[in-house]
PDB file of N, CA and C in Angstrom:
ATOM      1  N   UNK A   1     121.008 100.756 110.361  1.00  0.00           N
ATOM      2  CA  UNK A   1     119.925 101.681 110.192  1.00  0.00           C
ATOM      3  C   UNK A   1     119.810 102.523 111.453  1.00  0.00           C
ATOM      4  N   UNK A   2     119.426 103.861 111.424  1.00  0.00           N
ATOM      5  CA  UNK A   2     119.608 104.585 112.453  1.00  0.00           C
ATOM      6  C   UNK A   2     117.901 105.654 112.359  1.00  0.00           C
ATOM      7  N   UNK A   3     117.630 105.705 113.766  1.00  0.00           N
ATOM      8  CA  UNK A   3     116.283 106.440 113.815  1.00  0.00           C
ATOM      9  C   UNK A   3     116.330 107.557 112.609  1.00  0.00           C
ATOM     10  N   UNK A   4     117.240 107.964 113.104  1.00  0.00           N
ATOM     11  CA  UNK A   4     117.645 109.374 112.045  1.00  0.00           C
ATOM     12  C   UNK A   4     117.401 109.492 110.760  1.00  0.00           C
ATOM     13  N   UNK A   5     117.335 108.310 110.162  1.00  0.00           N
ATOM     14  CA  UNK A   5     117.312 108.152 108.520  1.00  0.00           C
ATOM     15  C   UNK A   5     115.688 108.305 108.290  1.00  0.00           C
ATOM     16  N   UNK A   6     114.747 108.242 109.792  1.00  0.00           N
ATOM     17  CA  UNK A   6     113.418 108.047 109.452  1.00  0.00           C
ATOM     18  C   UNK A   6     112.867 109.331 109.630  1.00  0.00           C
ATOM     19  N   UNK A   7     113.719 110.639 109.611  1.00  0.00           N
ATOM     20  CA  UNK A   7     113.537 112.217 110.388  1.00  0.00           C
ATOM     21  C   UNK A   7     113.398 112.816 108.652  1.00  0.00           C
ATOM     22  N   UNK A   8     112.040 112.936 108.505  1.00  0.00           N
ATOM     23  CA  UNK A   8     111.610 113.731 107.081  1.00  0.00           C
ATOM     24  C   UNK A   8     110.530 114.719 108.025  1.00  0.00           C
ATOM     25  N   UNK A   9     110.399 115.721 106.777  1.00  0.00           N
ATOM     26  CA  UNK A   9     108.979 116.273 106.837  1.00  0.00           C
ATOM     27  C   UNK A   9     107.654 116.113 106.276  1.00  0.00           C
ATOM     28  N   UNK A  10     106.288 115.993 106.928  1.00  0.00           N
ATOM     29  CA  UNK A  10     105.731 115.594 106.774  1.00  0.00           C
ATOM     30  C   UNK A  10     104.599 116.249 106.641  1.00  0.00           C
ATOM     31  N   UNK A  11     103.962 117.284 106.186  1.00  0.00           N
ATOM     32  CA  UNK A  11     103.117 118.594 106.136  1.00  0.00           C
ATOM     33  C   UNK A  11     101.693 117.682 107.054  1.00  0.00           C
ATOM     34  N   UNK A  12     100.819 118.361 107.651  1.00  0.00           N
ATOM     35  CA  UNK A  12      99.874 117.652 108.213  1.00  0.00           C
ATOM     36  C   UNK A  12      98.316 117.350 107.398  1.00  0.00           C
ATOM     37  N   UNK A  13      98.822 118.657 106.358  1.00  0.00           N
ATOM     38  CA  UNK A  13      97.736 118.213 105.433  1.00  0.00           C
ATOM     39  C   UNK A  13      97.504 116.947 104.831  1.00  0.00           C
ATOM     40  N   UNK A  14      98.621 116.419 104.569  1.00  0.00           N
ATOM     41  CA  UNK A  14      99.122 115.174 103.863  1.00  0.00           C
ATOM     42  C   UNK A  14      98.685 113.861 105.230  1.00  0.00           C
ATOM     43  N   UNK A  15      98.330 114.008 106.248  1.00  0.00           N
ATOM     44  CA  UNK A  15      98.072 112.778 107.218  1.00  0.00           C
ATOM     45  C   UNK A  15      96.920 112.539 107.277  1.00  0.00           C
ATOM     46  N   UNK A  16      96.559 111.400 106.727  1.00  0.00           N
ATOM     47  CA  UNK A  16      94.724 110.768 106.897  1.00  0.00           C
ATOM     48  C   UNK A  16      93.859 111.484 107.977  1.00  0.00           C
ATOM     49  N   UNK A  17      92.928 111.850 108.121  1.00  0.00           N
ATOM     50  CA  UNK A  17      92.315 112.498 109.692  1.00  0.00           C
ATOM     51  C   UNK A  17      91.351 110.948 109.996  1.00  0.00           C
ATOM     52  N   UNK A  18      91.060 110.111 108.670  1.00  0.00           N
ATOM     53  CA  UNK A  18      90.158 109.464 108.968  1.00  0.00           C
ATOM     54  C   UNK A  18      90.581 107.912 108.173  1.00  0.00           C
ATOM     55  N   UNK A  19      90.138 107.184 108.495  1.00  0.00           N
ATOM     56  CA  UNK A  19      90.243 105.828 107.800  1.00  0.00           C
ATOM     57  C   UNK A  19      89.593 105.905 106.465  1.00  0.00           C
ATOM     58  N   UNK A  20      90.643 104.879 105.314  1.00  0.00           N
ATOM     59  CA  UNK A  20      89.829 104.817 104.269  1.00  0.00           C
ATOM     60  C   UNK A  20      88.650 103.622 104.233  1.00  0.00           C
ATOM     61  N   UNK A  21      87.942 104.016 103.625  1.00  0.00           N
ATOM     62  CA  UNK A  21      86.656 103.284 103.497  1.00  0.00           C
ATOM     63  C   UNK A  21      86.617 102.446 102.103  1.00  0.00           C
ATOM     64  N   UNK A  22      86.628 101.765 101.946  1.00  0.00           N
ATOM     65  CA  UNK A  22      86.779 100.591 102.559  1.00  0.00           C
ATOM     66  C   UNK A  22      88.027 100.206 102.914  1.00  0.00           C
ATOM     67  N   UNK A  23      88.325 100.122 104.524  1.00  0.00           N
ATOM     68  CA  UNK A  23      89.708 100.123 105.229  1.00  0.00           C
ATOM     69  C   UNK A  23      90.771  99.510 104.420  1.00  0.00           C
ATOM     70  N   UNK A  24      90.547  98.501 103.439  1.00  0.00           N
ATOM     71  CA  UNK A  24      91.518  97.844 102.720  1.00  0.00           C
ATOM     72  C   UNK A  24      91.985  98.430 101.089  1.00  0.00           C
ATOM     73  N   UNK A  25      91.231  99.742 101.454  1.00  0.00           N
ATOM     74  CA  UNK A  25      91.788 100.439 100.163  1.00  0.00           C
ATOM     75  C   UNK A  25      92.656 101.324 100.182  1.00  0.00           C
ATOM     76  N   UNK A  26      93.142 101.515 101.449  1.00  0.00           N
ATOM     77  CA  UNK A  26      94.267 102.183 102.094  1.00  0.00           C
ATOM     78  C   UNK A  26      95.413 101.932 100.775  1.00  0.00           C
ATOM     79  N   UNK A  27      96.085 103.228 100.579  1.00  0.00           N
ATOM     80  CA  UNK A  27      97.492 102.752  99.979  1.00  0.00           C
ATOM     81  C   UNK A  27      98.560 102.433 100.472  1.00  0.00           C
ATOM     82  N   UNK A  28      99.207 102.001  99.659  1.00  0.00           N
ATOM     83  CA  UNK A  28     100.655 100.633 100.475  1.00  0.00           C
ATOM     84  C   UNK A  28     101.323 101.127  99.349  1.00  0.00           C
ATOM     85  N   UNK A  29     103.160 101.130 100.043  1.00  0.00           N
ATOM     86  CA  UNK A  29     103.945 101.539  99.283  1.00  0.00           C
ATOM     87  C   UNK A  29     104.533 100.158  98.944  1.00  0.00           C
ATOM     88  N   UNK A  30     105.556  99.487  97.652  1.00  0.00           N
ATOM     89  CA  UNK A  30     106.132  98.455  98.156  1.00  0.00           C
ATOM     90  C   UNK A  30     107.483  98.561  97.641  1.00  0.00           C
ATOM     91  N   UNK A  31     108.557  98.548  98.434  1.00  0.00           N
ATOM     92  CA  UNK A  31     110.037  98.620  97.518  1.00  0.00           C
ATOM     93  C   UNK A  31     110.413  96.909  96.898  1.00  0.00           C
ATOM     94  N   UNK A  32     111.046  96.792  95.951  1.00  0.00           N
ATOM     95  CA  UNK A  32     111.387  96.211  95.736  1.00  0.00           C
ATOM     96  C   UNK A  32     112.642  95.505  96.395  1.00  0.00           C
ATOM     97  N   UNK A  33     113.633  94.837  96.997  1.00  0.00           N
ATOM     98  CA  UNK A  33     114.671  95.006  97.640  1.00  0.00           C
ATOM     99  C   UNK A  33     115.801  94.655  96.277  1.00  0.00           C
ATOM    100  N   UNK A  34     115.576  94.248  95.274  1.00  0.00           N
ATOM    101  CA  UNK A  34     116.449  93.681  94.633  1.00  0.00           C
ATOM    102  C   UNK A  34     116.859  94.753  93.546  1.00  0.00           C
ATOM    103  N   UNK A  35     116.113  95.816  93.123  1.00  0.00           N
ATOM    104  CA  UNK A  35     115.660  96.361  92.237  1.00  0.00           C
ATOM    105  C   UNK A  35     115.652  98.163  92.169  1.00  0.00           C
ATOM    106  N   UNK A  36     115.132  98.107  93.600  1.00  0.00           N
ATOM    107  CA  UNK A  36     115.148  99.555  94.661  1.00  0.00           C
ATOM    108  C   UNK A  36     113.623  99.954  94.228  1.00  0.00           C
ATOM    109  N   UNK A  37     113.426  99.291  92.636  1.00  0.00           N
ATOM    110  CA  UNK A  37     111.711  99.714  92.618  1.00  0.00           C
ATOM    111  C   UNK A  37     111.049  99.992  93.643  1.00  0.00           C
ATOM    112  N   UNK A  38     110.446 101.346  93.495  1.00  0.00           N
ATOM    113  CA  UNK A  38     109.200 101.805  94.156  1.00  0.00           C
ATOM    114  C   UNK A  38     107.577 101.465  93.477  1.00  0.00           C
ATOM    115  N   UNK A  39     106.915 100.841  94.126  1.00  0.00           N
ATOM    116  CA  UNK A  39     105.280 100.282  93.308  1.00  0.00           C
ATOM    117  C   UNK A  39     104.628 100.967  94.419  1.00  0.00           C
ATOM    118  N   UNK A  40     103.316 101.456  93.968  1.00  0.00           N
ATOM    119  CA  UNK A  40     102.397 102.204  94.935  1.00  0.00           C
ATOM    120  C   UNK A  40     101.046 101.361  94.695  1.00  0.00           C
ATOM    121  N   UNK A  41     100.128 100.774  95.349  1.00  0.00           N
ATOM    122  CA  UNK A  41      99.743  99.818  95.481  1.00  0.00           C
ATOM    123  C   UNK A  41      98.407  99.769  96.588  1.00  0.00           C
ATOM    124  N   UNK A  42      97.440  99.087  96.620  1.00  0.00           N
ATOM    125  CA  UNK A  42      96.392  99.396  97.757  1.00  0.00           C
ATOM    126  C   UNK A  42      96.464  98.209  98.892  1.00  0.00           C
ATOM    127  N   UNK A  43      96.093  98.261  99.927  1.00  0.00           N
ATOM    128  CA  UNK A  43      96.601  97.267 100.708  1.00  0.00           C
ATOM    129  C   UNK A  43      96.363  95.960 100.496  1.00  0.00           C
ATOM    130  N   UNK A  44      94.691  95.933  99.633  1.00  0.00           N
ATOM    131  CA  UNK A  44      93.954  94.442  99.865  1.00  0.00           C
ATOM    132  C   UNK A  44      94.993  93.749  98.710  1.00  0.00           C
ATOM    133  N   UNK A  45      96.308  94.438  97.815  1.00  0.00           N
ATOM    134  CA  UNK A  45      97.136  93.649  97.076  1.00  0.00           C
ATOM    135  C   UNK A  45      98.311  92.973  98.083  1.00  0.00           C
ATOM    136  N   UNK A  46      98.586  93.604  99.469  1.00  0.00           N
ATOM    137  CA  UNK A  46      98.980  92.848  99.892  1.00  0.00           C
ATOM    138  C   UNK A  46     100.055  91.664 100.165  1.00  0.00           C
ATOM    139  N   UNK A  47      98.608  90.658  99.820  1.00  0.00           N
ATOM    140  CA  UNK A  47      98.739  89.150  99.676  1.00  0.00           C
ATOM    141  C   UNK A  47     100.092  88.453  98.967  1.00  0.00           C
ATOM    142  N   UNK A  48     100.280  89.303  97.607  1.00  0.00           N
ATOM    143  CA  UNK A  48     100.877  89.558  96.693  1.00  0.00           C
ATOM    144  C   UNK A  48     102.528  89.659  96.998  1.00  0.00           C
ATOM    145  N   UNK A  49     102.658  90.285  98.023  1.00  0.00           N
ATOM    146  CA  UNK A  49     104.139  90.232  98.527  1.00  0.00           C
ATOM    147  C   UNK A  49     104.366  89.557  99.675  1.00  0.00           C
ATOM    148  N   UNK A  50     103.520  88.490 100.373  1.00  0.00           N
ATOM    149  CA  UNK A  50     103.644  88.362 101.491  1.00  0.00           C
ATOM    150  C   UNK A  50     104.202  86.864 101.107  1.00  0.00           C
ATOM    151  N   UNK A  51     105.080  86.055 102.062  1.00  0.00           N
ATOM    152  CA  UNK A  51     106.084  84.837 101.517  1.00  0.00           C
ATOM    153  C   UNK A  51     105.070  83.332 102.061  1.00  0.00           C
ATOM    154  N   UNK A  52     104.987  82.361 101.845  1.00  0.00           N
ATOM    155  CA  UNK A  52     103.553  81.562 102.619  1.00  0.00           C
ATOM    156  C   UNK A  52     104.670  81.062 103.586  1.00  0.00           C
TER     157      UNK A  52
END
């Protein structure tokens, strides 16, 4: 993996100015690794992908 692959554009309109309220409703992207699925998702789901 190389920095380079992470060099997109990013318009500034599109960048939060402020936190979402309620902070855990933030959206979360999640790839799948097996699958390449893309799921779009809010953070407090989380839990949901995380391994115990």
């Amino acid at each position: 993996m190389k920095t380079s692959d992470f060099s997109y554009d990013l318009p500034k309109e599109l960048i939060a100015q402020t936190p979402a309220e309620p902070r855990d409703s933030s959206r979360l992207m999640v790839l799948n690794k097996k699958t390449g699925e893309i799921a779009h998702r809010h953070f407090y789901d989380i839990v949901d992908f995380l391994n115990p």
